[in-house]
C-alpha atoms as a PDB file:
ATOM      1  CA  UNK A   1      76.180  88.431  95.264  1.00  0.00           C
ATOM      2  CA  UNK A   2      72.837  89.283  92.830  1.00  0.00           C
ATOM      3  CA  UNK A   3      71.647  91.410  95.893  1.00  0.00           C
ATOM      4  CA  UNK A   4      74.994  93.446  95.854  1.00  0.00           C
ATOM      5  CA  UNK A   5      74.720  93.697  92.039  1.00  0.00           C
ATOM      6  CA  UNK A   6      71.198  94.310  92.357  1.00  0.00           C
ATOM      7  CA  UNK A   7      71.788  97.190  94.210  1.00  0.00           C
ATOM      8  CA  UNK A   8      74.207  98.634  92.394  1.00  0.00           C
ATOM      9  CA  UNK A   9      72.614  98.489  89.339  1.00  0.00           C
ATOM     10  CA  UNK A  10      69.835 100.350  91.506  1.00  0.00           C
ATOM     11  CA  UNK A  11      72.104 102.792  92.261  1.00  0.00           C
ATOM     12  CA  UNK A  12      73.484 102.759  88.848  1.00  0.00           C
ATOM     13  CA  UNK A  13      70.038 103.613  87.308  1.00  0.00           C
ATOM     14  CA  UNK A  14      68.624 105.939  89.991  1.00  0.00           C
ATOM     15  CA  UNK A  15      72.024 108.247  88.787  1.00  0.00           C
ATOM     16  CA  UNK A  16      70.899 108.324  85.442  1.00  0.00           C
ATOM     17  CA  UNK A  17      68.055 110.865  86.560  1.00  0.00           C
ATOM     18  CA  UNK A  18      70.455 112.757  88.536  1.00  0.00           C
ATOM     19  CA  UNK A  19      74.058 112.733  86.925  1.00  0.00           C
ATOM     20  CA  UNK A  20      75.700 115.968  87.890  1.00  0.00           C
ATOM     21  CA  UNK A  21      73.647 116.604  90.656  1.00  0.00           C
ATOM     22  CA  UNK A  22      75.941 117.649  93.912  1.00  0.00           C
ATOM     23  CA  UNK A  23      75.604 115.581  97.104  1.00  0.00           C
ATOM     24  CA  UNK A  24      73.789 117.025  99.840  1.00  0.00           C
ATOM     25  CA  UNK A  25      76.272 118.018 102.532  1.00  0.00           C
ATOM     26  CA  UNK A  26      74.291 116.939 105.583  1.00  0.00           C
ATOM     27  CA  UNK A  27      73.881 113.688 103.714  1.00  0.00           C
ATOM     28  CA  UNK A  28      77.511 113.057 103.199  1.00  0.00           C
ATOM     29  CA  UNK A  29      78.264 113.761 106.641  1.00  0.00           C
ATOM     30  CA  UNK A  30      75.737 111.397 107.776  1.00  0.00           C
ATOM     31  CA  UNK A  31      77.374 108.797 105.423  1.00  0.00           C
ATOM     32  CA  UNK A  32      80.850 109.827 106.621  1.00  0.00           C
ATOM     33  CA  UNK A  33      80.016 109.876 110.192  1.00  0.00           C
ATOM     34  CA  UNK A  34      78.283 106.095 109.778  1.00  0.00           C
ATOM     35  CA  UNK A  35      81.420 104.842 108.355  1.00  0.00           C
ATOM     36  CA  UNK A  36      83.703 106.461 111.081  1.00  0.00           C
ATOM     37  CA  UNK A  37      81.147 104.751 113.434  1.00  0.00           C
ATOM     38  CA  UNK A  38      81.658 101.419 111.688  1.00  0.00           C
ATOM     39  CA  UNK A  39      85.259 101.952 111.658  1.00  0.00           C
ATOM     40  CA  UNK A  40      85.366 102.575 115.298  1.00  0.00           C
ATOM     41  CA  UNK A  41      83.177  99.347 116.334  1.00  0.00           C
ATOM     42  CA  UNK A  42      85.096  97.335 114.344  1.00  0.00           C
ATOM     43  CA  UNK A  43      88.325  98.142 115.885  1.00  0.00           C
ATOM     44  CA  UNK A  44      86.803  97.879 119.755  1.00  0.00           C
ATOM     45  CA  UNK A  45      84.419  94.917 118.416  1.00  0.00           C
ATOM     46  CA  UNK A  46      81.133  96.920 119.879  1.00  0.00           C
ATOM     47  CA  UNK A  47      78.864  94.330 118.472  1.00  0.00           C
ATOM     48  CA  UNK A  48      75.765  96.469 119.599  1.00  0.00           C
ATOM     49  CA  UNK A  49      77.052  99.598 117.339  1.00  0.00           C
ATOM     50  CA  UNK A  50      77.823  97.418 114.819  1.00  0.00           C
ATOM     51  CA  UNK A  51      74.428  95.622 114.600  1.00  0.00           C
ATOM     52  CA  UNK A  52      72.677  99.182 114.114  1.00  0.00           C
ATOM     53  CA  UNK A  53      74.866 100.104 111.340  1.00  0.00           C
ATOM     54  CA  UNK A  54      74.680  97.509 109.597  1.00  0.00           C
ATOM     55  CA  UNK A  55      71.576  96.448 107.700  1.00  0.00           C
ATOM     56  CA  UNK A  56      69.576  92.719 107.977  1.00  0.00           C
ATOM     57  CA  UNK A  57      70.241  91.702 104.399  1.00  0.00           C
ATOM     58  CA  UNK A  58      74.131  92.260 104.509  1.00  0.00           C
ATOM     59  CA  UNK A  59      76.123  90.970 101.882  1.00  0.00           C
ATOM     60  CA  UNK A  60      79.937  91.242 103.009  1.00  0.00           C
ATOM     61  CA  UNK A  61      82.273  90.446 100.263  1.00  0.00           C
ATOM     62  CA  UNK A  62      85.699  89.493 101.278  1.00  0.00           C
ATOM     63  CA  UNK A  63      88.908  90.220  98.750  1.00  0.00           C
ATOM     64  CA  UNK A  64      89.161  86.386  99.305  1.00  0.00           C
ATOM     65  CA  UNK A  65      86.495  85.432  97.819  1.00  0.00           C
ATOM     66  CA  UNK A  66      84.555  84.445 100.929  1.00  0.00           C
ATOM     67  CA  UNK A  67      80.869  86.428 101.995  1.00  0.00           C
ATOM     68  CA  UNK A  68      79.297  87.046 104.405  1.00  0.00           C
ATOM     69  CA  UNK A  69      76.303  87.590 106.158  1.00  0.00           C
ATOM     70  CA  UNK A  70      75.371  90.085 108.947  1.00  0.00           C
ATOM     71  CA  UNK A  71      75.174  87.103 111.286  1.00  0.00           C
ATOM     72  CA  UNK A  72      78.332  85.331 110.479  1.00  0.00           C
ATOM     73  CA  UNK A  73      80.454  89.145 110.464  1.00  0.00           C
ATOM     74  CA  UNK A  74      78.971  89.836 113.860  1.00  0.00           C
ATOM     75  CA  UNK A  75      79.720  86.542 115.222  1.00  0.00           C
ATOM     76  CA  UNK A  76      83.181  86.917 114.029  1.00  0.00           C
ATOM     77  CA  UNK A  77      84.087  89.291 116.527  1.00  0.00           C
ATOM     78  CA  UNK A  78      83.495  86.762 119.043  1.00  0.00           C
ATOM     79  CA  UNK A  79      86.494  85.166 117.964  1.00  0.00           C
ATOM     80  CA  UNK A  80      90.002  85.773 118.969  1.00  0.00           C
ATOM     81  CA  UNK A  81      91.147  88.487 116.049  1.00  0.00           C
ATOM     82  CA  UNK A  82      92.437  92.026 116.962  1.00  0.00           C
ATOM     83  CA  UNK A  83      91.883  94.857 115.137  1.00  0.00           C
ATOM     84  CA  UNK A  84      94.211  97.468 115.451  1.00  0.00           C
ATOM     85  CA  UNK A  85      93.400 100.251 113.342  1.00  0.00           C
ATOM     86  CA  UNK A  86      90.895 100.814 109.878  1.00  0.00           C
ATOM     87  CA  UNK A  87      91.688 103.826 108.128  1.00  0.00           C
ATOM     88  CA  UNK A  88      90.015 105.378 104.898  1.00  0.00           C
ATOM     89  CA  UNK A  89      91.496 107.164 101.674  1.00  0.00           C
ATOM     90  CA  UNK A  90      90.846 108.685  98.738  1.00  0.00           C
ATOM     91  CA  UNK A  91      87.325 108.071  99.796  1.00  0.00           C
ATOM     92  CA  UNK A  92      84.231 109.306  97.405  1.00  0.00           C
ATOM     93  CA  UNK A  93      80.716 109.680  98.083  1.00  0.00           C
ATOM     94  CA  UNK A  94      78.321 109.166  95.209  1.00  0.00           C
ATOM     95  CA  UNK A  95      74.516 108.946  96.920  1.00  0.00           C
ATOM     96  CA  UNK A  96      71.444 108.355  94.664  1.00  0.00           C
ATOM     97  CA  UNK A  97      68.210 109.316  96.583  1.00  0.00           C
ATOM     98  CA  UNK A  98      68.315 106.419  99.131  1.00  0.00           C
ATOM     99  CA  UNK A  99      71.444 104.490  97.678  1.00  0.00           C
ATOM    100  CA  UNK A 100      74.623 105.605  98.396  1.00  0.00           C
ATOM    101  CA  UNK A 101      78.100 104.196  97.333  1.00  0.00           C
ATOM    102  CA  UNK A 102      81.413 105.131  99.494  1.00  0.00           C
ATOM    103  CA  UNK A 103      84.135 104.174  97.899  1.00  0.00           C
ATOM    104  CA  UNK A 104      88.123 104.444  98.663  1.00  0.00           C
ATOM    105  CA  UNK A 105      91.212 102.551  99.986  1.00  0.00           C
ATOM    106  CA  UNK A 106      90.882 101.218 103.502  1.00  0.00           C
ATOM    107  CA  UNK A 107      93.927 100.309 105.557  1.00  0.00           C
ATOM    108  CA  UNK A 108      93.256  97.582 108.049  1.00  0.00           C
ATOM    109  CA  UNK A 109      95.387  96.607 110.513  1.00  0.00           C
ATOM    110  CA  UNK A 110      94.303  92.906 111.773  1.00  0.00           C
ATOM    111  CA  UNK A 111      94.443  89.506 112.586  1.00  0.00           C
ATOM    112  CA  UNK A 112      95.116  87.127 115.301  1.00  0.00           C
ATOM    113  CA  UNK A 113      97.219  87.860 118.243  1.00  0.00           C
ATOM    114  CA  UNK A 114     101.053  87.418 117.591  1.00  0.00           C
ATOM    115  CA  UNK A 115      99.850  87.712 113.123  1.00  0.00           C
ATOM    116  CA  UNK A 116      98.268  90.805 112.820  1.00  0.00           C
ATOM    117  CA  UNK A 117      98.589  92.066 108.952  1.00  0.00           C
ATOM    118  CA  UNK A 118      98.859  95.095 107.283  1.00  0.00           C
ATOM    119  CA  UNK A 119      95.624  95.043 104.409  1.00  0.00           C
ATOM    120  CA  UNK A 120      95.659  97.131 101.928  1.00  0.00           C
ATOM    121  CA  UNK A 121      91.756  97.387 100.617  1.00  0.00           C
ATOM    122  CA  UNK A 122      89.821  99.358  97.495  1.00  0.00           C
ATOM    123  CA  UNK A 123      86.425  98.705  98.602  1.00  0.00           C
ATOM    124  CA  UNK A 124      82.845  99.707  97.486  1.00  0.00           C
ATOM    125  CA  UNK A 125      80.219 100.292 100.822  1.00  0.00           C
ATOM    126  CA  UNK A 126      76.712 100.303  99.520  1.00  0.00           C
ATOM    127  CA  UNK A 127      74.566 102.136 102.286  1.00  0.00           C
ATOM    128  CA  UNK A 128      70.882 102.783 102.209  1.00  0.00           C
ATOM    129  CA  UNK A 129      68.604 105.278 103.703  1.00  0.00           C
ATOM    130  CA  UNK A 130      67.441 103.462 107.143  1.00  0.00           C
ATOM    131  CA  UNK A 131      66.638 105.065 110.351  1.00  0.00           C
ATOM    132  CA  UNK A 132      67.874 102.207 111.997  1.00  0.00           C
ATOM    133  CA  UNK A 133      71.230 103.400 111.606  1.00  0.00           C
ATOM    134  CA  UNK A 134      72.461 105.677 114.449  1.00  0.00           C
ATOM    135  CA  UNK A 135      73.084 108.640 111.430  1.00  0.00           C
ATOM    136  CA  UNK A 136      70.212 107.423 108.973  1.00  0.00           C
ATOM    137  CA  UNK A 137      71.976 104.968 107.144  1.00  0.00           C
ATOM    138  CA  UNK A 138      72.555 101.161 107.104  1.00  0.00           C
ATOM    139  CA  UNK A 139      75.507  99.321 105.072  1.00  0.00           C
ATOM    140  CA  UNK A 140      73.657  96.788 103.160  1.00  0.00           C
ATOM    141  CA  UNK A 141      77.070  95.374 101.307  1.00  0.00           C
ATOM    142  CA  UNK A 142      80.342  95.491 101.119  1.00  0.00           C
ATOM    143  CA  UNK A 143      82.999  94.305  98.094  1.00  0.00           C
ATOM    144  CA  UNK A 144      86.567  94.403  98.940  1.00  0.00           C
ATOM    145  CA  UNK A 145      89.592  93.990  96.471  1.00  0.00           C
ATOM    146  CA  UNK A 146      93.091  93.650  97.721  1.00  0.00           C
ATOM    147  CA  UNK A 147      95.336  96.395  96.116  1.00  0.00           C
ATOM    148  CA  UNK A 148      98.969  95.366  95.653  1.00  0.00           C
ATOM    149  CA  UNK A 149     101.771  97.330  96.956  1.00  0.00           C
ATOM    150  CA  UNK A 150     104.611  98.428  94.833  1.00  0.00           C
ATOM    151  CA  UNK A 151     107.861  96.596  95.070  1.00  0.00           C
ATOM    152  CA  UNK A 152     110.395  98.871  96.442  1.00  0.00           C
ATOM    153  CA  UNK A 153     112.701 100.108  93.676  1.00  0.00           C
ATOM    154  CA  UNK A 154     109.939  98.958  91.331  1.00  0.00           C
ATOM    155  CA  UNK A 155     107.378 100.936  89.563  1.00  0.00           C
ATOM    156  CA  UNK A 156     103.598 100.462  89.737  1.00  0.00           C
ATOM    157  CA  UNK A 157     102.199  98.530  86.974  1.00  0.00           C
ATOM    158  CA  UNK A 158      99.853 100.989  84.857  1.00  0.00           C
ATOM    159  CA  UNK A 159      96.413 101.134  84.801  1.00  0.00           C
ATOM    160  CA  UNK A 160      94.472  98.433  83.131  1.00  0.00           C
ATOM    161  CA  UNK A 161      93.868  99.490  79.458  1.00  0.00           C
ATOM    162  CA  UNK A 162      97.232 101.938  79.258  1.00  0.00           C
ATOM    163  CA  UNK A 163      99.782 101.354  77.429  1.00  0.00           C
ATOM    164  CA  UNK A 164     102.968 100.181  79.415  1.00  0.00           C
ATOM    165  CA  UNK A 165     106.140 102.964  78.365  1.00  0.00           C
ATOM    166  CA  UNK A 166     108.545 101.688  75.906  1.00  0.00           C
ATOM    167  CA  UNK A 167     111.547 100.396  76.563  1.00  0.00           C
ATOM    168  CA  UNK A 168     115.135 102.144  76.722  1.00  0.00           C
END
């Protein structure tokens, strides 16, 4: 956990020097092509792939509370868990020299066989600049929140910090 908020306060402070700045298009797509890569792995459990992508000091923050290290989230695929599918949204890229974030929703369809679950995720991917990874990046962390679906028929609660409409 103080690595992952190490690094993001890293990150945090390396944008001060360049707020504005636009990303580097051959960076993003190395970012976005890493996390398609990770995505793919994950869902045909290509332990190999996944070991180059990911960095030695991973931190991998579960929305339940539970992390984990690179050793215990590659030995997990060893396990009996399917994973179906691991899909990204309303994904941003914000990258600060050798610190990037990518940030967004990611749908992922898991679990064990006869329970897969449908998992709703906003998560934060802190990458670094490595050329270990097969694009030139490593994920170093990972912090996952589990977003709550509306209830049918039932609006979305507003954003923290709005004010909720008056009544009729």
């Amino acid at each position: 956990m103080k690595e992952t908020m190490l690094l993001t306060l890293i990150g945090a402070l390396m944008a001060a020097g360049s707020l504005g700045a636009a990303n580097d298009p051959r960076v993003e797509k190395a970012i976005t092509e890493t996390m398609e890569a990770m995505a793919k792995a994950t869902i045909s459990k290509d332990v190999a792939t996944l070991n180059s992508i990911y960095g030695e000091t991973l931190m991998y923050s579960h929305s339940s509370g539970m992390t984990q290290t690179k050793a215990a989230v590659l030995k997990a695929f060893e396990g009996p868990n399917i994973n179906e599918s691991m899909t990204f949204s309303d994904s941003s890229i914000r990258i600060y020299g050798d610190v990037a974030l990518f940030k967004g929703i990611c749908d992922f369809r898991n679990g064990p066989p006869g329970a897969i679950t449908d998992n709703h995720l906003n998560i934060l991917w802190v990458l670094v600049k490595n050329s270990r990874g097969p694009f030139g990046w490593q994920i170093v962390s990972r912090q996952t929140t589990r977003v709550a679906e509306p209830t049918p028929g039932r609006a979305a609660a507003p954003p923290a910090g709005s004010a909720a409409p008056a009544p009729r």
